[in-house]
Protein backbone atom coordinates (compact mmCIF):
# COMPACT_ATOMS: atom_id res chain seq x y z
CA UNK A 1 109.92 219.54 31.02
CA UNK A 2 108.45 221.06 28.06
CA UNK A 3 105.50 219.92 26.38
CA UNK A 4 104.02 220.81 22.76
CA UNK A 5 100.09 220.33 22.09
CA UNK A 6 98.97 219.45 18.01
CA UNK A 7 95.17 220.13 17.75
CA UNK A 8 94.09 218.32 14.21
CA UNK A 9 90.67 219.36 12.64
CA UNK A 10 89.49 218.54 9.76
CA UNK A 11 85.26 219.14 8.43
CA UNK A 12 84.30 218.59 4.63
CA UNK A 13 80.92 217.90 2.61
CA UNK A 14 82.73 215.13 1.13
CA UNK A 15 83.46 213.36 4.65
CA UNK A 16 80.51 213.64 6.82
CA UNK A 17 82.98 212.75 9.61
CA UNK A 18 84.60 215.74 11.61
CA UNK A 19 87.97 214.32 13.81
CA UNK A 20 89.25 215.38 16.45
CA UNK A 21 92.69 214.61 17.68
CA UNK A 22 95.25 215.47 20.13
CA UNK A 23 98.90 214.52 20.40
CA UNK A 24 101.12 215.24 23.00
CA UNK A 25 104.53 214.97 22.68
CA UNK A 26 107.09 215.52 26.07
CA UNK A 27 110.85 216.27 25.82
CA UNK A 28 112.65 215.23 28.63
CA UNK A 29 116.10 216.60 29.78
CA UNK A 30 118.78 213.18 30.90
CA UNK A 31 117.57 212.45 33.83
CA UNK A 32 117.95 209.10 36.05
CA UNK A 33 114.40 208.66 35.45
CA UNK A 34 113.44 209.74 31.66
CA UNK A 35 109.17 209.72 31.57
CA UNK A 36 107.86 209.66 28.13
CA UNK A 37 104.20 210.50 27.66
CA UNK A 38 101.97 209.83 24.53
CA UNK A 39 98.12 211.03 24.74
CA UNK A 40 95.91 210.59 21.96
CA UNK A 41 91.97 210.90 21.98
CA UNK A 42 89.40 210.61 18.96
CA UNK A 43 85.38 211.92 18.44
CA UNK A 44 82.75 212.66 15.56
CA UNK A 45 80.10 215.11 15.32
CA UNK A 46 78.21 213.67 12.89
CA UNK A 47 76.15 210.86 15.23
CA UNK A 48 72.49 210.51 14.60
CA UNK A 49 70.77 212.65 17.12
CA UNK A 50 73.91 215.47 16.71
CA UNK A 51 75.60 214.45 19.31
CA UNK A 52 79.77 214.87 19.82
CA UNK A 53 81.63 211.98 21.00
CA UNK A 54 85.01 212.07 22.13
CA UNK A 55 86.48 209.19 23.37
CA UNK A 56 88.50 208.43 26.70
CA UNK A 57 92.19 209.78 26.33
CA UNK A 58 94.81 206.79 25.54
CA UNK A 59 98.50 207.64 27.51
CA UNK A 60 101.47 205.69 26.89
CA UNK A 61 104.20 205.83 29.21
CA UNK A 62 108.16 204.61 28.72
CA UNK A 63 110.40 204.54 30.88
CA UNK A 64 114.10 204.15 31.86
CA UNK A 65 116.49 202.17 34.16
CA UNK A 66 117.67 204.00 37.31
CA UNK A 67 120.96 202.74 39.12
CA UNK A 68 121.63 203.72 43.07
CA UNK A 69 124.84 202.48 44.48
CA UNK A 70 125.77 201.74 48.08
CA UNK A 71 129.35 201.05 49.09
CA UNK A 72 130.14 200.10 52.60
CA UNK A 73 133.46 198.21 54.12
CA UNK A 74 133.88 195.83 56.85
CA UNK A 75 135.47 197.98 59.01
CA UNK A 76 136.30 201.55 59.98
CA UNK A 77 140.25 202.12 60.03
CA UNK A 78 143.07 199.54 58.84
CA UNK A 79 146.88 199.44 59.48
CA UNK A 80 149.25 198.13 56.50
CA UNK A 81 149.11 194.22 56.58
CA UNK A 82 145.51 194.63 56.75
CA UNK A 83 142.93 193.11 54.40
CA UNK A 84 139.65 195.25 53.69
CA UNK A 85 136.24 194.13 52.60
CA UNK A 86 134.26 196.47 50.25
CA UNK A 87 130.41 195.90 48.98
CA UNK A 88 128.78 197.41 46.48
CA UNK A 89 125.34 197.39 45.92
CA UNK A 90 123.82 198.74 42.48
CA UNK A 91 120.26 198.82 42.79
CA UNK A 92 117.58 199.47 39.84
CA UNK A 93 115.37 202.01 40.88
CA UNK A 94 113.52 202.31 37.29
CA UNK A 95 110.86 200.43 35.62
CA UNK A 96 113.01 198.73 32.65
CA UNK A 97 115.55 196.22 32.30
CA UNK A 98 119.20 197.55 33.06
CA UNK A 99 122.00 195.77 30.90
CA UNK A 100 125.89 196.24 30.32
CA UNK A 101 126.19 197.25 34.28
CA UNK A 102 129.41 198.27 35.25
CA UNK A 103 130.74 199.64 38.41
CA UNK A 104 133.85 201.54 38.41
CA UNK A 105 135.63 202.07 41.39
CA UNK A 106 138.65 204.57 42.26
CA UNK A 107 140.60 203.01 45.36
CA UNK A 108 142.69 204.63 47.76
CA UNK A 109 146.44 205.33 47.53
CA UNK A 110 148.39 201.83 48.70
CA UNK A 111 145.45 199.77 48.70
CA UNK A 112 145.87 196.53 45.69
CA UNK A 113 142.96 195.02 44.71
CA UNK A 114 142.81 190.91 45.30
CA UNK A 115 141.44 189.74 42.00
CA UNK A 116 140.47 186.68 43.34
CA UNK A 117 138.03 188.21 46.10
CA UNK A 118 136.06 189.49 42.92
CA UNK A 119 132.51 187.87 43.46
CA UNK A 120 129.15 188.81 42.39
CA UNK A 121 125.45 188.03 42.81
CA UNK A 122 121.74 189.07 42.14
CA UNK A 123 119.59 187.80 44.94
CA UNK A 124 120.55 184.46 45.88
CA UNK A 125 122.16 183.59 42.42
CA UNK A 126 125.83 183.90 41.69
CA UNK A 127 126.99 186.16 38.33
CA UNK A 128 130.16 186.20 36.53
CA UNK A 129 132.00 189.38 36.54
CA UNK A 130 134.93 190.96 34.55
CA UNK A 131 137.42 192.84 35.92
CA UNK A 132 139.45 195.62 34.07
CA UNK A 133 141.90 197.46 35.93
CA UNK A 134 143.32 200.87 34.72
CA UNK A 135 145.17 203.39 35.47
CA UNK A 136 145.34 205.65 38.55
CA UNK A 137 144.13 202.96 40.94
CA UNK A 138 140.47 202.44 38.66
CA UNK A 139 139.33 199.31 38.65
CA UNK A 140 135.89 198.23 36.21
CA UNK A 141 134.01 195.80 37.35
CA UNK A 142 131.54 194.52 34.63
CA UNK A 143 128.75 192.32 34.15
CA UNK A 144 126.74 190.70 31.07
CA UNK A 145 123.81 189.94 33.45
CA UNK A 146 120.49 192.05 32.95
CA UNK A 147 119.22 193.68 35.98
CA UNK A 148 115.96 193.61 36.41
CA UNK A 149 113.26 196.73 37.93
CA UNK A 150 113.97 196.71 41.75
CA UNK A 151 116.94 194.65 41.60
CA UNK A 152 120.23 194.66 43.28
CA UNK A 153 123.41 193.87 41.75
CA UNK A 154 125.72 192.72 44.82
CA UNK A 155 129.82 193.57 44.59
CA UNK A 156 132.01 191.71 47.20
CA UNK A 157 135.77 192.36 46.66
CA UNK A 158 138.89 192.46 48.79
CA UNK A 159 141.80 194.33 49.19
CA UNK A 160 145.44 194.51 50.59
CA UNK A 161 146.47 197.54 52.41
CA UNK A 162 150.23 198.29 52.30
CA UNK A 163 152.36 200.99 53.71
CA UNK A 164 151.85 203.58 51.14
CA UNK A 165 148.36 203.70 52.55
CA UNK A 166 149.58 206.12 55.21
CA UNK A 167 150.50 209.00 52.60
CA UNK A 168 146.50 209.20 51.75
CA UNK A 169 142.99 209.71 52.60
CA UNK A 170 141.72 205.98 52.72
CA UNK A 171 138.71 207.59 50.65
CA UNK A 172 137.38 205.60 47.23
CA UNK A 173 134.79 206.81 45.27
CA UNK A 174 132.32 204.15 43.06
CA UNK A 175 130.00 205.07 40.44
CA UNK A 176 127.76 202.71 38.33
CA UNK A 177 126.56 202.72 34.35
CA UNK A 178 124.48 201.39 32.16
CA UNK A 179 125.27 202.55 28.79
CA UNK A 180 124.58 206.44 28.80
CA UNK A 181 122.89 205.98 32.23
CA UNK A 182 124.97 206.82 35.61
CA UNK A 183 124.41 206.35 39.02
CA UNK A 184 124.94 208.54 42.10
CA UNK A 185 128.95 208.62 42.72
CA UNK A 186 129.29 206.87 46.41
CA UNK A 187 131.86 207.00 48.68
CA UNK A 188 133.19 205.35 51.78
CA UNK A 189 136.55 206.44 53.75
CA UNK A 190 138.75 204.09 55.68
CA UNK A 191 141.09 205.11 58.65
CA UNK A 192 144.38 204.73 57.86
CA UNK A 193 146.44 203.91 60.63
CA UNK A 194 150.34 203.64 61.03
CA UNK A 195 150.01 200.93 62.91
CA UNK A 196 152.40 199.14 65.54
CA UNK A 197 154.93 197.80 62.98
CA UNK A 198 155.63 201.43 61.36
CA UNK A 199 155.80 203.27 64.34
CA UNK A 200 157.99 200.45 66.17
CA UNK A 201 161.60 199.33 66.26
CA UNK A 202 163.58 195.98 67.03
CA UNK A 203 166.14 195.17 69.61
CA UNK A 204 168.61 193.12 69.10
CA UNK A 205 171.79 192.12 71.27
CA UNK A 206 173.99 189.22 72.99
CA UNK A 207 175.52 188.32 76.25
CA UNK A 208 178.93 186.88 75.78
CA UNK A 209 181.90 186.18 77.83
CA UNK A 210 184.58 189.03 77.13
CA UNK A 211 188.04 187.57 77.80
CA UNK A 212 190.13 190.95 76.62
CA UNK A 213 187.62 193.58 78.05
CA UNK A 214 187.07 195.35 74.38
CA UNK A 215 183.51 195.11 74.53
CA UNK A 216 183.40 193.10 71.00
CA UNK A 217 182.69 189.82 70.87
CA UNK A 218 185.90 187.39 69.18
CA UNK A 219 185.91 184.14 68.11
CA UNK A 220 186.82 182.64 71.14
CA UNK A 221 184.76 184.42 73.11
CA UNK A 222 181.51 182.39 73.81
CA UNK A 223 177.63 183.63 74.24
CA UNK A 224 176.19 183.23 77.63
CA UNK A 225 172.47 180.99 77.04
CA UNK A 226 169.91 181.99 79.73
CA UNK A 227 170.86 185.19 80.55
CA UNK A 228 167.91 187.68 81.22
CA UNK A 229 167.44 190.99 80.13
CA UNK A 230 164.86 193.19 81.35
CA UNK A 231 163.32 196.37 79.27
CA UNK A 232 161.99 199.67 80.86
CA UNK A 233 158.46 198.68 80.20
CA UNK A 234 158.66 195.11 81.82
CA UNK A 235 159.51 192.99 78.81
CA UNK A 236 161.56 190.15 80.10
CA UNK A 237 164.41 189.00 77.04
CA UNK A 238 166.18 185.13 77.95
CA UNK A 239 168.82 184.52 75.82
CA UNK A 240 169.60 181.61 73.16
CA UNK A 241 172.51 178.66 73.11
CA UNK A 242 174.20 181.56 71.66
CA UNK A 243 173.80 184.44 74.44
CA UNK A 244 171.43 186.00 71.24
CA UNK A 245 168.34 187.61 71.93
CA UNK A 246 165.59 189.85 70.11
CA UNK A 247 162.73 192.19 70.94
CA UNK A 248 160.35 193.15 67.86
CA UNK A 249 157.63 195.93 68.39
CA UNK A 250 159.66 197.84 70.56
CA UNK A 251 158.09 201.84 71.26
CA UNK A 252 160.71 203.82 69.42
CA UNK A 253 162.17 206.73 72.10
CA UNK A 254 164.65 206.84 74.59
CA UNK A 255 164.60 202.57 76.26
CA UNK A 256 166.28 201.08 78.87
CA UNK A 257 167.65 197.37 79.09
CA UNK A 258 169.25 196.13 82.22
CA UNK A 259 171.24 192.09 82.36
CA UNK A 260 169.56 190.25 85.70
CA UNK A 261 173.00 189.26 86.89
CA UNK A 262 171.19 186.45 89.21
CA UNK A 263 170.11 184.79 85.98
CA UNK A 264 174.00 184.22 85.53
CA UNK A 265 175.39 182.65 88.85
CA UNK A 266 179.07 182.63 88.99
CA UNK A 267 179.37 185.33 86.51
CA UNK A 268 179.84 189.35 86.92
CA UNK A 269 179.71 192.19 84.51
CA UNK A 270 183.25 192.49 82.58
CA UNK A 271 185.18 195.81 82.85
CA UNK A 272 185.28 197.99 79.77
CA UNK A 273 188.85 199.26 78.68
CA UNK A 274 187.58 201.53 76.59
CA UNK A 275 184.09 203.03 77.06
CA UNK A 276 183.12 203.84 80.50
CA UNK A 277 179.36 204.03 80.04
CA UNK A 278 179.69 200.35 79.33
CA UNK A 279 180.62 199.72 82.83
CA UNK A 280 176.78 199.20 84.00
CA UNK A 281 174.44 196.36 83.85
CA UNK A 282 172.17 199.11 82.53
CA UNK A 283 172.25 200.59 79.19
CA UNK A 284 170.13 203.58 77.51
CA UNK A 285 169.32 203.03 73.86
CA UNK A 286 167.96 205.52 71.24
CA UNK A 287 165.20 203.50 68.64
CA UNK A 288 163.59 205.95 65.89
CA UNK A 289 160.42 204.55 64.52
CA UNK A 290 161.36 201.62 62.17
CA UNK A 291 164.93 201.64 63.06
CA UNK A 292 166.78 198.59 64.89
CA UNK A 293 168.77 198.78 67.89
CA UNK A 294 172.04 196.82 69.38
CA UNK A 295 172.43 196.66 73.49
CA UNK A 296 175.49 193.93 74.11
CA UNK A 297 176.14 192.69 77.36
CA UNK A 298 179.93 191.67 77.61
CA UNK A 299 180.62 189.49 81.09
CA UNK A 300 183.02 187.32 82.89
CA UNK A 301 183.76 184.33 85.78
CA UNK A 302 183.20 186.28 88.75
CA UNK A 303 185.59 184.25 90.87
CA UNK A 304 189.26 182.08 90.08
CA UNK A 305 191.15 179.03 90.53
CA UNK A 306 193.12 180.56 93.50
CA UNK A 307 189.77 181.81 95.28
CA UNK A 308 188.59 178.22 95.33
C-alpha cells in the first residue's frame, strides 16, 4: 500500500491568514477488502496572542464488499441412482452493500443438476434465483437481491448422480462474484461409488418338463411352478405358474445354483442327450459385472403308468 503526502503552504501580506493543509491520498492494490483513507487537517498562525492552531485531523474511510463461500453436501460418497444435496453459503465479510451476486459452480463428471431443487434465502426470507447453465458442467446461479454487511446468501440445490459418475473425481469447485469482486474458490469432493447395481449381475432361468431330453424347452413342454432353486450364497429362488424365475443383484464371479428336487414330488431330473454336464441338479455359472446369466433346469415324471 503506497501512500503520497501533499503539504500546502501558503503566507502573504495581503492574507494575514497562513494555512496549513494535509492530504493524504492511499492506492490500494484489488484486494477482497479495498480501504480508502482521506485525512485532511487545517490551522492559522495569525491568532491574537500568536498562537498556531491546527485543528483535529478529519479521516474518511470507504470501503468494499467481501464475499466468503462455504460449500458442503449432505453426504460423503454416492452410488449412481443417488440424489446429492449441495449448500452454498456466500457470506459478506465487508462493510458495504454487495449486489449482482452470483455463484458459479463447476459440478462433477455424471452428476445433472435438478433445476427444480434450485432454492435460495437470506436469513429467514426466501429470494428468487436464476439459473444459467453452460458449458462443461458450469452452472450460474444468480441473484438480484442486495446482500447486506455480515450477511449470508444461502444456496440449496440438488443433483442426480448417474453412471458416468464413476469415470471422475466427484470433486466441484464454487466461486462467488459481485461485479469485479470474487470470492475464495471452495470445494467439496464426493465419493463415488460403483455401487451394487454396476458391479452386479441377474439370473435368470426356468424349470420345465423336458419330454425329448434336448435340454430346450418346446412348445409342448410345460414349466414346473414351485420349484426351488437354491444359490451358493443361500438365496432361495421359487418358481412362477410358468417354472420362471429371477435373481437381480447377483455378485458377479464364478455361482452355483442347485434345483431342491423335494420341492418337486413325483418328479426327477431329466437325462441330457446331448451335454453331459447337464446331468446334475447342480450347475456352475460364470456372471461378469453387469452381465445376465441363464441356469435351466429341464425335468421329468419320476415314475409310470406300469409302476403304479
Amino acid at each position: 500500500m503506497t501512500s503520497m503526502f501533499l503539504w500546502l503552504r501558503h503566507k502573504s501580506l495581503l492574507f494575514p491568514f497562513f494555512f496549513l493543509s494535509v492530504i493524504t491520498y492511499t492506492l490500494s492494490p484489488s484486494f477482497a477488502q479495498t480501504d480508502i483513507r482521506n485525512t485532511a487537517r487545517v490551522g492559522a498562525d495569525n491568532l491574537p496572542g500568536g498562537r498556531v492552531v491546527d485543528s483535529n485531523p478529519v479521516t474518511l474511510r470507504a470501503g468494499q464488499a467481501a464475499l466468503e463461500t462455504i460449500k458442503t453436501g449432505d453426504r460423503a460418497a454416492a452410488e449412481p441412482g443417488d440424489t446429492v444435496v449441495y449448500r452454498l453459503a456466500i457470506r459478506n465479510t465487508g462493510n458495504v452493500v454487495a449486489r449482482n451476486v452470483s455463484v458459479t459452480d463447476r459440478l462433477p463428471i455424471g452428476l445433472t443438476l435438478i433445476n427444480k431443487s434450485v432454492k435460495g434465502s437470506i436469513g429467514n426470507q426466501s429470494i428468487d434465483l436464476t439459473i444459467s447453465p453452460a458449458s462443461n458442467r458450469s452452472v450460474t446461479i444468480t441473484t438480484q437481491q442486495e446482500l447486506q454487511p455480515n450477511q449470508i446468501l444461502n444456496v440449496v440445490y440438488a443433483v442426480e448422480v448417474t453412471p458416468d459418475a464413476v469415470r471422475g473425481n466427484g470433486i466441484n469447485l464454487a466461486q462467488a462474484r459481485a461485479g469485479n469482486l470474487g470470492s475464495n474458490q471452495a470445494s467439496y469432493r464426493l465419493q463415488i461409488r460403483k455401487g451394487i447395481v454396476s458391479d452386479c449381475a441377474t439370473l435368470i432361468g426356468r424349470v420345465f418338463i423336458d419330454k425329448n431330453f434336448d435340454g430346450e424347452q418346446q412348445r409342448n413342454e410345460p414349466g414346473v411352478p414351485n420349484a426351488v432353486i437354491y444359490m451358493d450364497d443361500g438365496n432361495r429362488i421359487i418358481t412362477d405358474a410358468n417354472g420362471l424365475y429371477s435373481l437381480s443383484n447377483v455378485i458377479s464371479g464364478y455361482r452355483s445354483a442347485t434345483l431342491d428336487l423335494t420341492s418337486l414330488p413325483g418328479y426327477a431330473l431329466a437325462p441330457n442327450k446331448y451335454f453331459i454336464e447337464k446331468n446334475s441338479f447342480s450347475r456352475m455359472v460364470r456372471l461378469a459385472p453387469g452381465s445376465m446369466g441363464r441356469v435351466n433346469f429341464a425335468v421329468t415324471p419320476a415314475f409310470s403308468e406300469e409302476r403304479r
